[in-house]
PDB file of N, CA and C in Angstrom:
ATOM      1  N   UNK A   1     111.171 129.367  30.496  1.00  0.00           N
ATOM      2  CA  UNK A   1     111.711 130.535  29.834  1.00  0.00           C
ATOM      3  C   UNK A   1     110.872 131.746  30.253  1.00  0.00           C
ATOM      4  N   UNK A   2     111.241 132.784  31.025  1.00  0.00           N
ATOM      5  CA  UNK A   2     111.083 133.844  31.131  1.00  0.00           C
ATOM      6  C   UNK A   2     110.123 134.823  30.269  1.00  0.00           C
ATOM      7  N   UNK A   3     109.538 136.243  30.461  1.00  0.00           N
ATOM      8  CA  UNK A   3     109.091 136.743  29.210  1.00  0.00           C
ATOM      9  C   UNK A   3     110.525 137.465  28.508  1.00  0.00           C
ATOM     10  N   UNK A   4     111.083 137.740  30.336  1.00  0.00           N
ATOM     11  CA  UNK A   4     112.445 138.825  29.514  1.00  0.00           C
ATOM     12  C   UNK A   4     113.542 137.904  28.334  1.00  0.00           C
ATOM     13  N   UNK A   5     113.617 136.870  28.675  1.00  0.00           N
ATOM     14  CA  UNK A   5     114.183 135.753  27.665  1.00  0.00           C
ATOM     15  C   UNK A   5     113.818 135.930  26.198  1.00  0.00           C
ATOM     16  N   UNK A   6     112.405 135.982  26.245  1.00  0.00           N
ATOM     17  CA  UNK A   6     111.898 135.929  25.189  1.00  0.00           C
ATOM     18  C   UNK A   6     111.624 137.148  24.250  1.00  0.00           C
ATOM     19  N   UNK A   7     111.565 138.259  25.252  1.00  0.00           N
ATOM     20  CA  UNK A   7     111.983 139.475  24.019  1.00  0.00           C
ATOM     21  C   UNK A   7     113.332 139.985  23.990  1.00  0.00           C
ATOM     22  N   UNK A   8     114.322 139.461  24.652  1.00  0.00           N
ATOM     23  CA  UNK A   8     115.650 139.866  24.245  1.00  0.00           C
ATOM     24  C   UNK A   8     115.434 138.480  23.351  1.00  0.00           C
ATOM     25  N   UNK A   9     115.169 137.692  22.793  1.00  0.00           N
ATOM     26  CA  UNK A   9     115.486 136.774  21.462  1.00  0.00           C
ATOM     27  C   UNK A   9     115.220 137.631  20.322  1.00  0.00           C
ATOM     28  N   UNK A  10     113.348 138.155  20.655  1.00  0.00           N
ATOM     29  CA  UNK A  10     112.684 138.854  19.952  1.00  0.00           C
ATOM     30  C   UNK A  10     113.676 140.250  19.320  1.00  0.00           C
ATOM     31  N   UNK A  11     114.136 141.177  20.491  1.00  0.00           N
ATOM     32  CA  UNK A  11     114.971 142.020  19.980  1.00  0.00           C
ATOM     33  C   UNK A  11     116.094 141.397  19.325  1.00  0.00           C
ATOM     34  N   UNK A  12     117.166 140.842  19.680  1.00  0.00           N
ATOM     35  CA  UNK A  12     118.286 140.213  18.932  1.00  0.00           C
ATOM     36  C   UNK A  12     117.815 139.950  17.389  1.00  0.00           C
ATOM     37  N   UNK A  13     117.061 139.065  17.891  1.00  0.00           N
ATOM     38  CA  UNK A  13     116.372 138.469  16.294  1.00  0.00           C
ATOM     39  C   UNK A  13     115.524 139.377  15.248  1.00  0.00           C
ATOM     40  N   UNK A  14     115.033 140.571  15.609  1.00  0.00           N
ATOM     41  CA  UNK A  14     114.588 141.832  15.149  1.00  0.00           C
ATOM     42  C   UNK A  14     115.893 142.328  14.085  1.00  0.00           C
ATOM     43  N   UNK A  15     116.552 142.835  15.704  1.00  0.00           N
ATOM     44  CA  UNK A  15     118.241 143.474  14.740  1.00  0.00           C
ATOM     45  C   UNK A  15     118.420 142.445  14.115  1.00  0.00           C
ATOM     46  N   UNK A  16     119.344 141.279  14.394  1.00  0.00           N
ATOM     47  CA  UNK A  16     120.176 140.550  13.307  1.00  0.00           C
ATOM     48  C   UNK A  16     119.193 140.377  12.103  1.00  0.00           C
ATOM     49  N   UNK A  17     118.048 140.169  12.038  1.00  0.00           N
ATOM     50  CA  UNK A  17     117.095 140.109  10.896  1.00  0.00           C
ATOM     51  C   UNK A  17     117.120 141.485   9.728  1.00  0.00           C
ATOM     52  N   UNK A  18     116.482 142.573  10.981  1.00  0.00           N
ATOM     53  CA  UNK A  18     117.018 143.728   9.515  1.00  0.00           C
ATOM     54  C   UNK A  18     118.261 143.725   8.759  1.00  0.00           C
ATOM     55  N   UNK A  19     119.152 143.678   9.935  1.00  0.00           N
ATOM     56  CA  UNK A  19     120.608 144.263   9.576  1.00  0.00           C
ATOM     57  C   UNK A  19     121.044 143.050   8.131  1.00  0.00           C
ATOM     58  N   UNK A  20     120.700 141.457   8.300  1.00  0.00           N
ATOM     59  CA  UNK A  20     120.810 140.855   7.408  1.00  0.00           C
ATOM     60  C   UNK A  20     119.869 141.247   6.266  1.00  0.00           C
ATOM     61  N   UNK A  21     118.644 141.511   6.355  1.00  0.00           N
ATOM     62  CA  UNK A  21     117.757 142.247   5.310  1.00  0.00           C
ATOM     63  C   UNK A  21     118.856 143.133   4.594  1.00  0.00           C
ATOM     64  N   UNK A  22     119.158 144.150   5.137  1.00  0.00           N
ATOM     65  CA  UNK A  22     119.617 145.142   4.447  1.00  0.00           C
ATOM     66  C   UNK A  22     120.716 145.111   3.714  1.00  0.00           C
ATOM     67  N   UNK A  23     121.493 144.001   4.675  1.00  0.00           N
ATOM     68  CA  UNK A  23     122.540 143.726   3.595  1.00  0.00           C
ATOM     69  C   UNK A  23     123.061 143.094   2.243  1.00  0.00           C
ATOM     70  N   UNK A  24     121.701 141.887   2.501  1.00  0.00           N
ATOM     71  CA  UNK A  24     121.252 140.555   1.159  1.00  0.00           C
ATOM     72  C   UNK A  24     120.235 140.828   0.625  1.00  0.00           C
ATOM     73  N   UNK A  25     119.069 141.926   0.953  1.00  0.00           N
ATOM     74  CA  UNK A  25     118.275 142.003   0.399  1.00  0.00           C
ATOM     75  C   UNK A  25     116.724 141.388   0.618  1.00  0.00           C
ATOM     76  N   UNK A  26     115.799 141.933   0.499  1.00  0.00           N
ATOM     77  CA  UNK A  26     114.030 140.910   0.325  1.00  0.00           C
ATOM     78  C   UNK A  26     114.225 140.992   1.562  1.00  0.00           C
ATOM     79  N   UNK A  27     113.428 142.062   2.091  1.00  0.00           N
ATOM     80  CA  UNK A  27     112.961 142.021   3.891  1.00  0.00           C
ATOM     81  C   UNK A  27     111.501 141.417   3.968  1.00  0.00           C
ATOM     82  N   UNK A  28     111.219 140.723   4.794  1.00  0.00           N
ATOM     83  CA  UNK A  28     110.137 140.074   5.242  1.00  0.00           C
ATOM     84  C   UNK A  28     109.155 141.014   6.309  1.00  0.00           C
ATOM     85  N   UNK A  29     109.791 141.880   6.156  1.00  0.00           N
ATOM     86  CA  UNK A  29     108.842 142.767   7.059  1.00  0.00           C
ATOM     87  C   UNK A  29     109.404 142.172   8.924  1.00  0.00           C
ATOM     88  N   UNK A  30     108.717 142.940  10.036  1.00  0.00           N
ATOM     89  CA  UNK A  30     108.786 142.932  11.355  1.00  0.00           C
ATOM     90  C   UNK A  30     108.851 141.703  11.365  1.00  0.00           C
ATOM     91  N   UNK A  31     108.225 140.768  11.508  1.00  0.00           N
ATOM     92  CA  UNK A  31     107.677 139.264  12.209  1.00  0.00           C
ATOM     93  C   UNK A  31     108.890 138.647  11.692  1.00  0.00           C
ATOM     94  N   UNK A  32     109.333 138.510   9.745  1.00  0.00           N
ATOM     95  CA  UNK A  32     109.698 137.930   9.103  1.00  0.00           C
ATOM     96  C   UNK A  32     111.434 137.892   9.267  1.00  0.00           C
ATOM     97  N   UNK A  33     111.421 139.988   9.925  1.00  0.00           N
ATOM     98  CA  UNK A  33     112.906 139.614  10.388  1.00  0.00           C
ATOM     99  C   UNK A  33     113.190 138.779  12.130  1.00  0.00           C
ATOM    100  N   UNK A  34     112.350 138.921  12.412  1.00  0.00           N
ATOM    101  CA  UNK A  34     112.892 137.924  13.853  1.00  0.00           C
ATOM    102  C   UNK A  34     112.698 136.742  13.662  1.00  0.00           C
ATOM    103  N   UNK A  35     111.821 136.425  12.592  1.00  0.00           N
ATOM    104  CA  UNK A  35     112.194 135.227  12.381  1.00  0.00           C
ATOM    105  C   UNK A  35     113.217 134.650  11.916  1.00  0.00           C
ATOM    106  N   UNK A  36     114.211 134.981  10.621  1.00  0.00           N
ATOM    107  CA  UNK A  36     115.274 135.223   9.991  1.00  0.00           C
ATOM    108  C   UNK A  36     116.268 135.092  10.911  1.00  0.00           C
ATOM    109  N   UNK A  37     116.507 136.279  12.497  1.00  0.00           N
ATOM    110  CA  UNK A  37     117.181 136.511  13.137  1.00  0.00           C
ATOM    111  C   UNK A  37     116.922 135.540  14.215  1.00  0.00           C
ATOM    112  N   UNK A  38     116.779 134.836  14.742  1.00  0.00           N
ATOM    113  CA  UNK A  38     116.433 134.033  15.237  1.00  0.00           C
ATOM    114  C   UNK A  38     116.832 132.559  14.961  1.00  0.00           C
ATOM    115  N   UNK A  39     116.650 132.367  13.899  1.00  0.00           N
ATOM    116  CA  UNK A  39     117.145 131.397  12.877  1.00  0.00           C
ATOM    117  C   UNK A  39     118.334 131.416  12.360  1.00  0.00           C
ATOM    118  N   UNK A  40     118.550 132.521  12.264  1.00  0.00           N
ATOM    119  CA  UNK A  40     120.037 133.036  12.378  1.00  0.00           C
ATOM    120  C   UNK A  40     120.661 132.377  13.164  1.00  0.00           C
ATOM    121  N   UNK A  41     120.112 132.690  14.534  1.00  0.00           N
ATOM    122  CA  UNK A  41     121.577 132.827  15.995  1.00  0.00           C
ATOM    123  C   UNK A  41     121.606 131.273  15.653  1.00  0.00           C
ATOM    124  N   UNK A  42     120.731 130.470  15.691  1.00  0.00           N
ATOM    125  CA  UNK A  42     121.218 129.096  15.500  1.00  0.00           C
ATOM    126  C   UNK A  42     122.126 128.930  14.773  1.00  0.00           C
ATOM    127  N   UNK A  43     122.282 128.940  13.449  1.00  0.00           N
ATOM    128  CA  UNK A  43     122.945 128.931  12.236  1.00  0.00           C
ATOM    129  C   UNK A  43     124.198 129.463  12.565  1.00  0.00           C
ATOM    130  N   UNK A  44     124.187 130.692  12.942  1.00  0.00           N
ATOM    131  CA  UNK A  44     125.542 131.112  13.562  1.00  0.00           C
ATOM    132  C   UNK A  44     126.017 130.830  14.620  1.00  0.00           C
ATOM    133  N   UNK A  45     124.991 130.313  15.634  1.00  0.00           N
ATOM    134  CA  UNK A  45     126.015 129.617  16.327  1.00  0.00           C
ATOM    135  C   UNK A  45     126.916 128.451  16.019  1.00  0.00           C
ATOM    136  N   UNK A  46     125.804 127.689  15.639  1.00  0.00           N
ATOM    137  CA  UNK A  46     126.392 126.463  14.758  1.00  0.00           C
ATOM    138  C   UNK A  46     127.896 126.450  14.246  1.00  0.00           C
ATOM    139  N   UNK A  47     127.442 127.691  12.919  1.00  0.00           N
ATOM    140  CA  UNK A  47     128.503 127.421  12.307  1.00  0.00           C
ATOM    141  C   UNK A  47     130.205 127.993  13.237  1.00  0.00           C
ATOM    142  N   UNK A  48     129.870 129.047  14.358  1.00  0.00           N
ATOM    143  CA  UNK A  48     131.177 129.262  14.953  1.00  0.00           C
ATOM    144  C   UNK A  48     131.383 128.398  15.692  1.00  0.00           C
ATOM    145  N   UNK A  49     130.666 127.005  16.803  1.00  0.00           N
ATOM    146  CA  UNK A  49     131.150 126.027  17.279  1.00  0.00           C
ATOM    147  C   UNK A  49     131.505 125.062  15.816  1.00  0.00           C
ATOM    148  N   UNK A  50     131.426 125.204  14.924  1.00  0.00           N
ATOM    149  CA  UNK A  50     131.891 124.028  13.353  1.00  0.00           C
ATOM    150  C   UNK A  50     133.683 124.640  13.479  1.00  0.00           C
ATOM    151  N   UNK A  51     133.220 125.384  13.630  1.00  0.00           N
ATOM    152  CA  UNK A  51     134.855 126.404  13.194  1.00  0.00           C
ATOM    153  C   UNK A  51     135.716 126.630  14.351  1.00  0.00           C
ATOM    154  N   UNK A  52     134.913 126.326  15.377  1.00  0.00           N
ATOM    155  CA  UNK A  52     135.929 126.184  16.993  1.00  0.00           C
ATOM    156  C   UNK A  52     136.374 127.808  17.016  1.00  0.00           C
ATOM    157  N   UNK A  53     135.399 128.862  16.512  1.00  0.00           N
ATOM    158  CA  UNK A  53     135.277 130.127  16.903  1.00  0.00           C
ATOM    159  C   UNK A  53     134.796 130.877  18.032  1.00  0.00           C
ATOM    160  N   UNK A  54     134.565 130.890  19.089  1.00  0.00           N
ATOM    161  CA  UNK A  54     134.237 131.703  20.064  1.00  0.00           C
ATOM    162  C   UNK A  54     133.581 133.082  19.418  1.00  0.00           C
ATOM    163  N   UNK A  55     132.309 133.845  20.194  1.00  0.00           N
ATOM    164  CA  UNK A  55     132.283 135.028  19.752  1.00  0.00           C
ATOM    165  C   UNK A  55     133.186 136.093  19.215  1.00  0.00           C
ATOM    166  N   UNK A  56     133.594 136.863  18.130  1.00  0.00           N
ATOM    167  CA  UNK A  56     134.657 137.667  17.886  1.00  0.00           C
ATOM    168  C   UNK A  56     134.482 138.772  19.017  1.00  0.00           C
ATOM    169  N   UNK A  57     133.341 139.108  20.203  1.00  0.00           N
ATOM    170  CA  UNK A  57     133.517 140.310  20.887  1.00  0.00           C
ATOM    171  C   UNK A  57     132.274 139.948  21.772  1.00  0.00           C
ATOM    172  N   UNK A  58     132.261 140.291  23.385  1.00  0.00           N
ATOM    173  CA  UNK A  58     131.334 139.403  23.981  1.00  0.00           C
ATOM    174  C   UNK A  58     130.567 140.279  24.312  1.00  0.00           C
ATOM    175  N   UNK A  59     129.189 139.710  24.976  1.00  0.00           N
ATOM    176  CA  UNK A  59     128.014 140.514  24.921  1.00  0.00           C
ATOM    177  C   UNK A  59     126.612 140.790  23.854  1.00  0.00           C
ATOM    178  N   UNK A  60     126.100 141.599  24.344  1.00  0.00           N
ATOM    179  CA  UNK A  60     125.079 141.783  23.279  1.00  0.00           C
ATOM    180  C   UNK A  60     125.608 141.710  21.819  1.00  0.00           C
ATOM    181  N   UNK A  61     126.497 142.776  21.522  1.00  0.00           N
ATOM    182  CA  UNK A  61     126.869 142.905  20.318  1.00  0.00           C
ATOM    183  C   UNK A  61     127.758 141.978  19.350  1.00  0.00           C
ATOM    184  N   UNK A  62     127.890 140.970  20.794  1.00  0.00           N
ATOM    185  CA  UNK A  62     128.807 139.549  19.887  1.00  0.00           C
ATOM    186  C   UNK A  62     127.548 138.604  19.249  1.00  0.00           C
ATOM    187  N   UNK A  63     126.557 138.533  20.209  1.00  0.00           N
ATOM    188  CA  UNK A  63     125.585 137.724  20.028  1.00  0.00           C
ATOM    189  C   UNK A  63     124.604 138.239  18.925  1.00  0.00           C
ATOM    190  N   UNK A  64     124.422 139.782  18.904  1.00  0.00           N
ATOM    191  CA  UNK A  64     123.534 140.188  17.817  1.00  0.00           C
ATOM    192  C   UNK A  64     124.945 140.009  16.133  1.00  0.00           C
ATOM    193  N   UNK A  65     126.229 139.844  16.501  1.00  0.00           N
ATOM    194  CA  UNK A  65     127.128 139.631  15.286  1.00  0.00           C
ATOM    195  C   UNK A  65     126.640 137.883  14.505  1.00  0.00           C
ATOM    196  N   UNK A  66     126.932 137.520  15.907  1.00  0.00           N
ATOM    197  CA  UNK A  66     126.748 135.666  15.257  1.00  0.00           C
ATOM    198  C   UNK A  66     125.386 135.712  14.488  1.00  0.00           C
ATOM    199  N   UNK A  67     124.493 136.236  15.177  1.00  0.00           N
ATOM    200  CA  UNK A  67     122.986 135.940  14.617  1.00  0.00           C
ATOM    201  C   UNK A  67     122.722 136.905  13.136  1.00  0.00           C
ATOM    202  N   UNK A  68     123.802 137.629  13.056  1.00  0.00           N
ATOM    203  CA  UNK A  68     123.596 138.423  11.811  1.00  0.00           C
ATOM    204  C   UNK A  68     124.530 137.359  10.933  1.00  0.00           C
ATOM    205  N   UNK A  69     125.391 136.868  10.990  1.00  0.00           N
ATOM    206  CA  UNK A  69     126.143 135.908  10.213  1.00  0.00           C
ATOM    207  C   UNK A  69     125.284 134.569   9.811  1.00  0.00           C
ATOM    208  N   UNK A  70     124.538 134.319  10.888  1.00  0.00           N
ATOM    209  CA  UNK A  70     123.678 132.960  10.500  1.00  0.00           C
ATOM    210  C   UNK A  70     122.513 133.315   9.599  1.00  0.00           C
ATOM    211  N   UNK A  71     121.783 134.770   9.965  1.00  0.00           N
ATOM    212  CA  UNK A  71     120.887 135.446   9.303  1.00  0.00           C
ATOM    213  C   UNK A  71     121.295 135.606   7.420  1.00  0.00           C
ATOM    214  N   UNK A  72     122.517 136.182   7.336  1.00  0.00           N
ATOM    215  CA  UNK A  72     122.824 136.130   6.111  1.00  0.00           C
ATOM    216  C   UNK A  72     122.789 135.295   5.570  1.00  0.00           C
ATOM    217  N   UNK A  73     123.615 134.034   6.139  1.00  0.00           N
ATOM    218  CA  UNK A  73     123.295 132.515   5.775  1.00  0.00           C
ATOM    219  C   UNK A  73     122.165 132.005   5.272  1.00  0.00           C
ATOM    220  N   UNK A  74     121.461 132.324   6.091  1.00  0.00           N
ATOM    221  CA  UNK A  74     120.068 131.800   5.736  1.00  0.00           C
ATOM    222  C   UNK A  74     119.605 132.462   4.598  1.00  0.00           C
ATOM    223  N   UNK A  75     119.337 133.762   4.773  1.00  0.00           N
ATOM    224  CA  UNK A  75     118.663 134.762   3.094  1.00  0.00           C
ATOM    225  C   UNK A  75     119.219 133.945   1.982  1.00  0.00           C
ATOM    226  N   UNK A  76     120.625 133.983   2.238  1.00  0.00           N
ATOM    227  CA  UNK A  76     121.572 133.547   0.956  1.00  0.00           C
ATOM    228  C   UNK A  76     120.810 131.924   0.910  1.00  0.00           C
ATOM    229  N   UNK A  77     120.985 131.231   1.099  1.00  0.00           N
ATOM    230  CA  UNK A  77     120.566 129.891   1.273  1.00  0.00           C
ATOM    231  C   UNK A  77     119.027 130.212   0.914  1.00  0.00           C
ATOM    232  N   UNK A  78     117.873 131.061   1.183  1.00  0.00           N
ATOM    233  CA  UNK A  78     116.613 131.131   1.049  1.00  0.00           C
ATOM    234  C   UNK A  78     116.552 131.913  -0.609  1.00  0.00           C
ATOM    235  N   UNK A  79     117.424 132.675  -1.210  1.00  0.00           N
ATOM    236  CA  UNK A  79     117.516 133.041  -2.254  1.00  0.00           C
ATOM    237  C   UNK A  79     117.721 131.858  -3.149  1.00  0.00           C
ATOM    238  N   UNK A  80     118.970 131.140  -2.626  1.00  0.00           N
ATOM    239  CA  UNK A  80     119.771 129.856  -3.459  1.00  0.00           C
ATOM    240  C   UNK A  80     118.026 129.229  -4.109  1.00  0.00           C
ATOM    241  N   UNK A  81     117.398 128.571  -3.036  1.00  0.00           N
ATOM    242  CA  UNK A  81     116.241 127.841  -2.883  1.00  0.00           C
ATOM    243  C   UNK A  81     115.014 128.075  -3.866  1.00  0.00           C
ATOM    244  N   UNK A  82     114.825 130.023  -3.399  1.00  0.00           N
ATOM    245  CA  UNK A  82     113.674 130.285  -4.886  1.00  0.00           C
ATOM    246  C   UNK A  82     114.105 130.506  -5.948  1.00  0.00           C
ATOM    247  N   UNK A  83     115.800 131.394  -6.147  1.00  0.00           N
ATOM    248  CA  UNK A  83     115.419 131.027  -7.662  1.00  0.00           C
ATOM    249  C   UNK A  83     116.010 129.678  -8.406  1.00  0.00           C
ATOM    250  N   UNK A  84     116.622 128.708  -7.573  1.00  0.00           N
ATOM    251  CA  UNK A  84     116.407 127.574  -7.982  1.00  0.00           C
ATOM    252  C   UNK A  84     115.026 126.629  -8.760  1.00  0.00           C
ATOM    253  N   UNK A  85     113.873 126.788  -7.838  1.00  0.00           N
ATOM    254  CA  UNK A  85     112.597 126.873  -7.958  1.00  0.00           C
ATOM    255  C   UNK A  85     111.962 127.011  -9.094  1.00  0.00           C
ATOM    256  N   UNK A  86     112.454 128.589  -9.279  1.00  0.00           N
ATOM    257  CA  UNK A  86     111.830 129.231  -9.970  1.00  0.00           C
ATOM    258  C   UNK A  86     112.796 128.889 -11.740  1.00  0.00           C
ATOM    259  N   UNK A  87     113.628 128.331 -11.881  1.00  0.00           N
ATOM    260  CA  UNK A  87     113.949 127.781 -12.984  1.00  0.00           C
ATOM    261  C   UNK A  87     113.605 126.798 -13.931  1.00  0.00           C
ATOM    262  N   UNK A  88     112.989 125.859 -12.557  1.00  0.00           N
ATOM    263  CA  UNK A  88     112.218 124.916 -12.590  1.00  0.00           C
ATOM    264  C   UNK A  88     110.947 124.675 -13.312  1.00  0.00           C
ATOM    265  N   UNK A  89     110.410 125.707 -12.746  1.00  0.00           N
ATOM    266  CA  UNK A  89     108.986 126.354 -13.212  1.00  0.00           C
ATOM    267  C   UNK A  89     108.978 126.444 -14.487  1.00  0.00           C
TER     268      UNK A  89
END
């Protein structure tokens, strides 16, 4: 893997990370959104090969879409998790 590989993940996973931040809420800060976003593109990819979806629009901006869809996924799913948790408690 390349370095350029690795900061177009880094960027992708940057954007889809804020952009999911901003929309669900509890940003993790820089690191926390590429991580998110990143974790994302999996998730979204995933779930559009589950659904026999193809990107809705190709290119950067299809790929930074999926990874914002998996990104949300995840917050939502990482919210589900603490205040589950935290009921517990």
């Amino acid at each position: 893997m390349s370095l350029e590989t690795i900061l177009l993940w880094a960027v992708i996973g940057l954007i889809a990370g804020w952009l999911a931040s901003a929309v669900v809420g509890g940003g993790y800060g820089v690191i926390g959104d590429i991580v998110v976003g990143v974790v994302g593109a999996f998730i979204g990819g995933f779930i559009f090969r589950a659904l026999d979806a193809g990107e809705p629009f190709g290119g950067l901006a299809g790929t930074i879409f999926v990874a914002f869809i998996g990104a949300v996924v995840l917050l939502l799913l990482l919210r589900l998790i603490h205040s589950s948790t935290l009921r517990k408690a």
